[in-house]
N, C-alpha and C. Protein backbone atom coordinates (compact mmCIF):
# COMPACT_ATOMS: atom_id res chain seq x y z
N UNK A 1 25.19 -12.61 7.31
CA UNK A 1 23.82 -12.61 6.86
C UNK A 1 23.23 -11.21 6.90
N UNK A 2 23.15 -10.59 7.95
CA UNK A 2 22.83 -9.09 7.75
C UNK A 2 23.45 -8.46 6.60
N UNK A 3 24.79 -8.55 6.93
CA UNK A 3 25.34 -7.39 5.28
C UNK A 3 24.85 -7.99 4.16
N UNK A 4 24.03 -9.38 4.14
CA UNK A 4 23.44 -9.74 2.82
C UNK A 4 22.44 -8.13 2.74
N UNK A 5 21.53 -8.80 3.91
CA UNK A 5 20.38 -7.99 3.81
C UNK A 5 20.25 -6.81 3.44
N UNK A 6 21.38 -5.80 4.48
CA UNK A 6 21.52 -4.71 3.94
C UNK A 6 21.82 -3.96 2.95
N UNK A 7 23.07 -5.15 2.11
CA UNK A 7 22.76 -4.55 0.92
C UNK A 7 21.57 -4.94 -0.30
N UNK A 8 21.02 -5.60 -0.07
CA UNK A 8 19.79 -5.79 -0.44
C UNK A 8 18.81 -4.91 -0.61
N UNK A 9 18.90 -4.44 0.84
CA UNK A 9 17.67 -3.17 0.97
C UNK A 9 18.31 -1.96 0.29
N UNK A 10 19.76 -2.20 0.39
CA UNK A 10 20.12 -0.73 -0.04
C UNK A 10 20.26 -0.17 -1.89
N UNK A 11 20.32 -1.59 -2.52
CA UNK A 11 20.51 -1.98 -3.84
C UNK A 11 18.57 -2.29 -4.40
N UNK A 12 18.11 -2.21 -3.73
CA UNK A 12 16.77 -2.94 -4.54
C UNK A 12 17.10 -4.28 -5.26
N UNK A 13 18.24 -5.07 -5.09
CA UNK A 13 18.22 -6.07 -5.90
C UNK A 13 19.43 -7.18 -5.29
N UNK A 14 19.20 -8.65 -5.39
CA UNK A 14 19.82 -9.52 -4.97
C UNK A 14 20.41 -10.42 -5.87
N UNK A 15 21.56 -10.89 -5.56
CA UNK A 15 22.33 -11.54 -6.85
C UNK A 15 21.48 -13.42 -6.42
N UNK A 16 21.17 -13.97 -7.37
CA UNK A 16 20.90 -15.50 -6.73
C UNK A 16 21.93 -16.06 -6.12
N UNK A 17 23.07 -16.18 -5.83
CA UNK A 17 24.05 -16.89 -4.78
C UNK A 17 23.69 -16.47 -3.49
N UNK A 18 23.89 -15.05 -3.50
CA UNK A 18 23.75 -14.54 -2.64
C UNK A 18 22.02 -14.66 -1.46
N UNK A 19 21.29 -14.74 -2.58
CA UNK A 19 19.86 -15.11 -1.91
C UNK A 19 19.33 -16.30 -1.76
N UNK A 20 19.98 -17.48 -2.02
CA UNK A 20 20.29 -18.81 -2.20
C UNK A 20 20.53 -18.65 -0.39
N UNK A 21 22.08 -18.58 -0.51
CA UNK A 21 22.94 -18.35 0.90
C UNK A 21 21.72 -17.87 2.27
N UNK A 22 21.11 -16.66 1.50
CA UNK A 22 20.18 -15.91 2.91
C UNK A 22 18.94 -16.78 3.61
N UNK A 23 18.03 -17.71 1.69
CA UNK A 23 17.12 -18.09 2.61
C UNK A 23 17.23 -19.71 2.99
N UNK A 24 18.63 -19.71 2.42
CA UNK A 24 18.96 -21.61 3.58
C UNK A 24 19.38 -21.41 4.55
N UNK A 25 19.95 -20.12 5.08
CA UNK A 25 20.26 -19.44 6.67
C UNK A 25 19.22 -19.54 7.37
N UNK A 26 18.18 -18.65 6.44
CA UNK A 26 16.70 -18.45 7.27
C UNK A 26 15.82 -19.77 7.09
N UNK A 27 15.67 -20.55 6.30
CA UNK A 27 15.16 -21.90 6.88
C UNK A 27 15.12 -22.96 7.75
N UNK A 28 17.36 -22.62 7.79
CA UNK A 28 17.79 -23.63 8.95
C UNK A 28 17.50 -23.46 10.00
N UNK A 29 17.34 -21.25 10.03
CA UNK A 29 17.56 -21.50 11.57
C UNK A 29 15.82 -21.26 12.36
N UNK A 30 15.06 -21.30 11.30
CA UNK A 30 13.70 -21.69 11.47
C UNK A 30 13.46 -23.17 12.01
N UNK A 31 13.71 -23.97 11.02
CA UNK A 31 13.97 -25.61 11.45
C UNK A 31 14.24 -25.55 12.64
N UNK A 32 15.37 -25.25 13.39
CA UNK A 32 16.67 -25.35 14.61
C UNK A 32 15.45 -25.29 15.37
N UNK A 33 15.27 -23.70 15.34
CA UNK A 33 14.98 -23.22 16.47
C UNK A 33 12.64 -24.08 16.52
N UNK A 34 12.46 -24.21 15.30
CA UNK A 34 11.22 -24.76 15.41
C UNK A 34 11.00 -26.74 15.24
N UNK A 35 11.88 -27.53 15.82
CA UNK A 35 12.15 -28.75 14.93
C UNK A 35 11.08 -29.85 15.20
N UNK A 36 10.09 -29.44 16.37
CA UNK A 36 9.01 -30.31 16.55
C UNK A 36 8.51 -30.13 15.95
N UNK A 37 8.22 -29.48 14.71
CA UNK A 37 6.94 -29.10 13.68
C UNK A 37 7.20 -29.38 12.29
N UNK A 38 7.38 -31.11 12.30
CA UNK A 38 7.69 -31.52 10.75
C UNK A 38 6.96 -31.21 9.93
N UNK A 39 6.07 -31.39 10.17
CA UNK A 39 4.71 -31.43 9.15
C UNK A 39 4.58 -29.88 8.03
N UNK A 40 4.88 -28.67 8.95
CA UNK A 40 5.19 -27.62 8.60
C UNK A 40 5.72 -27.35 7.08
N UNK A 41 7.01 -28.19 7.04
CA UNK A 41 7.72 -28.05 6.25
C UNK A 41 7.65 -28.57 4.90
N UNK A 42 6.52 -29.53 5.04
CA UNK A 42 6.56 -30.43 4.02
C UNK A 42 4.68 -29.67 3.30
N UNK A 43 4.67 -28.68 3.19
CA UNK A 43 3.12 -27.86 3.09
C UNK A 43 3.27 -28.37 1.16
N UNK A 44 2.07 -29.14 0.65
CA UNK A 44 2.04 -29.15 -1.06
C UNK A 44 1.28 -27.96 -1.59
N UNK A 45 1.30 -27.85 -2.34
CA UNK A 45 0.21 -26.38 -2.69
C UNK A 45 -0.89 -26.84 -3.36
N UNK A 46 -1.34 -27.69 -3.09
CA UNK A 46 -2.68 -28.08 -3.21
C UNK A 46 -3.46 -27.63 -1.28
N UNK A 47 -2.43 -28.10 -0.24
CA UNK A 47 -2.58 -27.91 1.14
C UNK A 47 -2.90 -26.08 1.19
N UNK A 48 -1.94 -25.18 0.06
CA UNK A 48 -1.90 -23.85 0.10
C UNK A 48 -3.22 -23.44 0.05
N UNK A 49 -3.77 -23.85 -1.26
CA UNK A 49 -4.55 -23.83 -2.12
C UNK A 49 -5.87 -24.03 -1.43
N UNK A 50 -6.21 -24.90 -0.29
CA UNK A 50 -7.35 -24.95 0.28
C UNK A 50 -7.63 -24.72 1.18
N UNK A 51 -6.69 -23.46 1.74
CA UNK A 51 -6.70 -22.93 3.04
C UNK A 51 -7.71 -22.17 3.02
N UNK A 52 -8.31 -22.00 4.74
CA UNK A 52 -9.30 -21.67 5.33
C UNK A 52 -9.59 -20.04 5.60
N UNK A 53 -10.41 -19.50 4.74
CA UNK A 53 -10.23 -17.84 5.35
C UNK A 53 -10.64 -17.54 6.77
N UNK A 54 -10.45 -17.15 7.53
CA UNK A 54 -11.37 -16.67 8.95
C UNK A 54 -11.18 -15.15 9.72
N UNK A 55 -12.32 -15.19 10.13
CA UNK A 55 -12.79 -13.44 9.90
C UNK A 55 -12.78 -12.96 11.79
N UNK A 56 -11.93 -12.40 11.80
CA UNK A 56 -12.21 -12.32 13.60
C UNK A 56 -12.65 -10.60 13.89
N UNK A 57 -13.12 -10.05 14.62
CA UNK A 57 -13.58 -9.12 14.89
C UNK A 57 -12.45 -8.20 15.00
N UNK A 58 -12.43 -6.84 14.75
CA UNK A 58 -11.42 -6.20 15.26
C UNK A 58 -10.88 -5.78 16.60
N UNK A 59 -9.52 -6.05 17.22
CA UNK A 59 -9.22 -6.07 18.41
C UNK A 59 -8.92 -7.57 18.88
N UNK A 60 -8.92 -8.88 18.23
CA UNK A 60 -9.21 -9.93 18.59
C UNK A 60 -8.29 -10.95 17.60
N UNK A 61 -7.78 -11.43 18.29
CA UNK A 61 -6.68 -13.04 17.94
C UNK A 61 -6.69 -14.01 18.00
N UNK A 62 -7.61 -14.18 18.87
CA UNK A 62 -7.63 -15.76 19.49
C UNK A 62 -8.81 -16.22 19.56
N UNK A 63 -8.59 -17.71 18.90
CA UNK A 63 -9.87 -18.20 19.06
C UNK A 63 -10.27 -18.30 20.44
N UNK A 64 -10.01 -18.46 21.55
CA UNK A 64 -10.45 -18.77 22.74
C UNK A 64 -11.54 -17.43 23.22
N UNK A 65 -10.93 -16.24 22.63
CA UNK A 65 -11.16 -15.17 23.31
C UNK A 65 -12.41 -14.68 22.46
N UNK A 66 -13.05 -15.51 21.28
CA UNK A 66 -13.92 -14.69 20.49
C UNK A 66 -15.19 -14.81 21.15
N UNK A 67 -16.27 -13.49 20.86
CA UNK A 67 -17.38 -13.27 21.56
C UNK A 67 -18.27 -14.88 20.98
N UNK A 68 -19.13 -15.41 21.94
CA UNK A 68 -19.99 -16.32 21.72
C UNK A 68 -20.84 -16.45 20.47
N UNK A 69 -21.35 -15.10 19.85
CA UNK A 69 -22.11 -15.34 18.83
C UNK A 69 -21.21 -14.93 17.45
N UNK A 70 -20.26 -15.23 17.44
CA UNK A 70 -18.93 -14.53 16.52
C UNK A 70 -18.71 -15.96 15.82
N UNK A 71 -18.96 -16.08 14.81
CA UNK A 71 -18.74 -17.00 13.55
C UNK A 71 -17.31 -16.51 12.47
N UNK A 72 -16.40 -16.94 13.07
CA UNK A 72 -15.07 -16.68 12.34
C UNK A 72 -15.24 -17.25 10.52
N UNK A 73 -16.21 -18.08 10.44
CA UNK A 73 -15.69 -19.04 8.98
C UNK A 73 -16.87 -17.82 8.10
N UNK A 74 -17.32 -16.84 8.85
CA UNK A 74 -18.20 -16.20 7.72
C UNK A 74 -17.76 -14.47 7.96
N UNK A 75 -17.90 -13.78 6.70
CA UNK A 75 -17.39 -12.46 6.57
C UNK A 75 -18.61 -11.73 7.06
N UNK A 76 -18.03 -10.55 7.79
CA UNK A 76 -18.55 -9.72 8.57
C UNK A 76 -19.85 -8.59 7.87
N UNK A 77 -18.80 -8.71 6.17
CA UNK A 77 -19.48 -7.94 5.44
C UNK A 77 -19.18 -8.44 3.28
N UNK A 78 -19.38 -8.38 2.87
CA UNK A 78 -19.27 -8.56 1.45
C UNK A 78 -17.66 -8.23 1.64
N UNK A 79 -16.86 -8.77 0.45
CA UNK A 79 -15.92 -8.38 0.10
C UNK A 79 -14.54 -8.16 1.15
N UNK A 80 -14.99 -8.56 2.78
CA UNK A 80 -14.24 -8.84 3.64
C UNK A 80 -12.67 -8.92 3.45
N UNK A 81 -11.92 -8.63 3.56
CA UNK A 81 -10.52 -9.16 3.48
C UNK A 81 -10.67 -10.26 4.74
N UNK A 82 -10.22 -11.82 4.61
CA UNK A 82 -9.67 -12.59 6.05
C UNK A 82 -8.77 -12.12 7.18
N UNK A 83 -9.10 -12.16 8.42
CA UNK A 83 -8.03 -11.61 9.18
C UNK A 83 -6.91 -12.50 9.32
N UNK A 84 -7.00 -14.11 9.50
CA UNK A 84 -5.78 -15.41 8.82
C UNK A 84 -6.34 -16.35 8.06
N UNK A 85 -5.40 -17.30 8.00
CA UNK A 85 -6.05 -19.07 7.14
C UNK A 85 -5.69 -19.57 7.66
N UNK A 86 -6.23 -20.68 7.87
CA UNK A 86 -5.88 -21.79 8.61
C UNK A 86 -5.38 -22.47 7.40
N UNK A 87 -4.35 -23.59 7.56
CA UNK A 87 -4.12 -24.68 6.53
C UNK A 87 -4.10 -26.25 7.32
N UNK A 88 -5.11 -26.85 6.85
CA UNK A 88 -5.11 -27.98 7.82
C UNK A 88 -4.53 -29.08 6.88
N UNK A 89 -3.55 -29.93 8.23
CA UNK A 89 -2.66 -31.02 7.34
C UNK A 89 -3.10 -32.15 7.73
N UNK A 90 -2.60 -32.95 7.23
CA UNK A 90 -2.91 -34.49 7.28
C UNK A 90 -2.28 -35.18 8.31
N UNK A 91 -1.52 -34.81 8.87
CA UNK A 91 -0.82 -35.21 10.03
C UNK A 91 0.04 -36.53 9.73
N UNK A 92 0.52 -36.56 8.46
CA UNK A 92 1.07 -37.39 8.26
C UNK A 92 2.86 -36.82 7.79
């Protein structure tokens, strides 16, 4: 799997077998190593599509840790870039 990569990076360009091969490597071993998180996997792009922008202060990650008067669902300033999205699922 690496010498995929590398020559990848080293070519600017990937044959489809070959990138086929890399990202069912990198899915499986996402799955493996993540397998309590079905829901994950099954994302529709309508779910993409209505994800949540949220704006956190700079220096700051976590919701737990944000200052009290800090409103994540609103931009800081016009034209904001989001700092993540949330995508909320159905839990089904």
């Amino acid at each position: 799997m690496n010498l995929i990569f590398k020559t990848a990076m080293k070519e600017q360009k990937i044959g489809t077998r070959k990138f086929a091969t890399y990202s069912h490597y990198t899915k499986n071993t996402l799955i493996i190593s993540d397998r309590n998180r079905k829901g994950v996997y099954n994302l529709k792009n309508k779910d993409v599509r209505d994800r949540i922008p949220l704006y956190f202060p700079p220096g700051y990650t976590d919701f737990n840790k944000l200052p009290e008067d800090w409103n994540p669902h609103e931009a800081p300033y016009p034209g904001a870039e989001p700092t993540v999205y949330v995508i909320q699922l159905s839990g089904i």
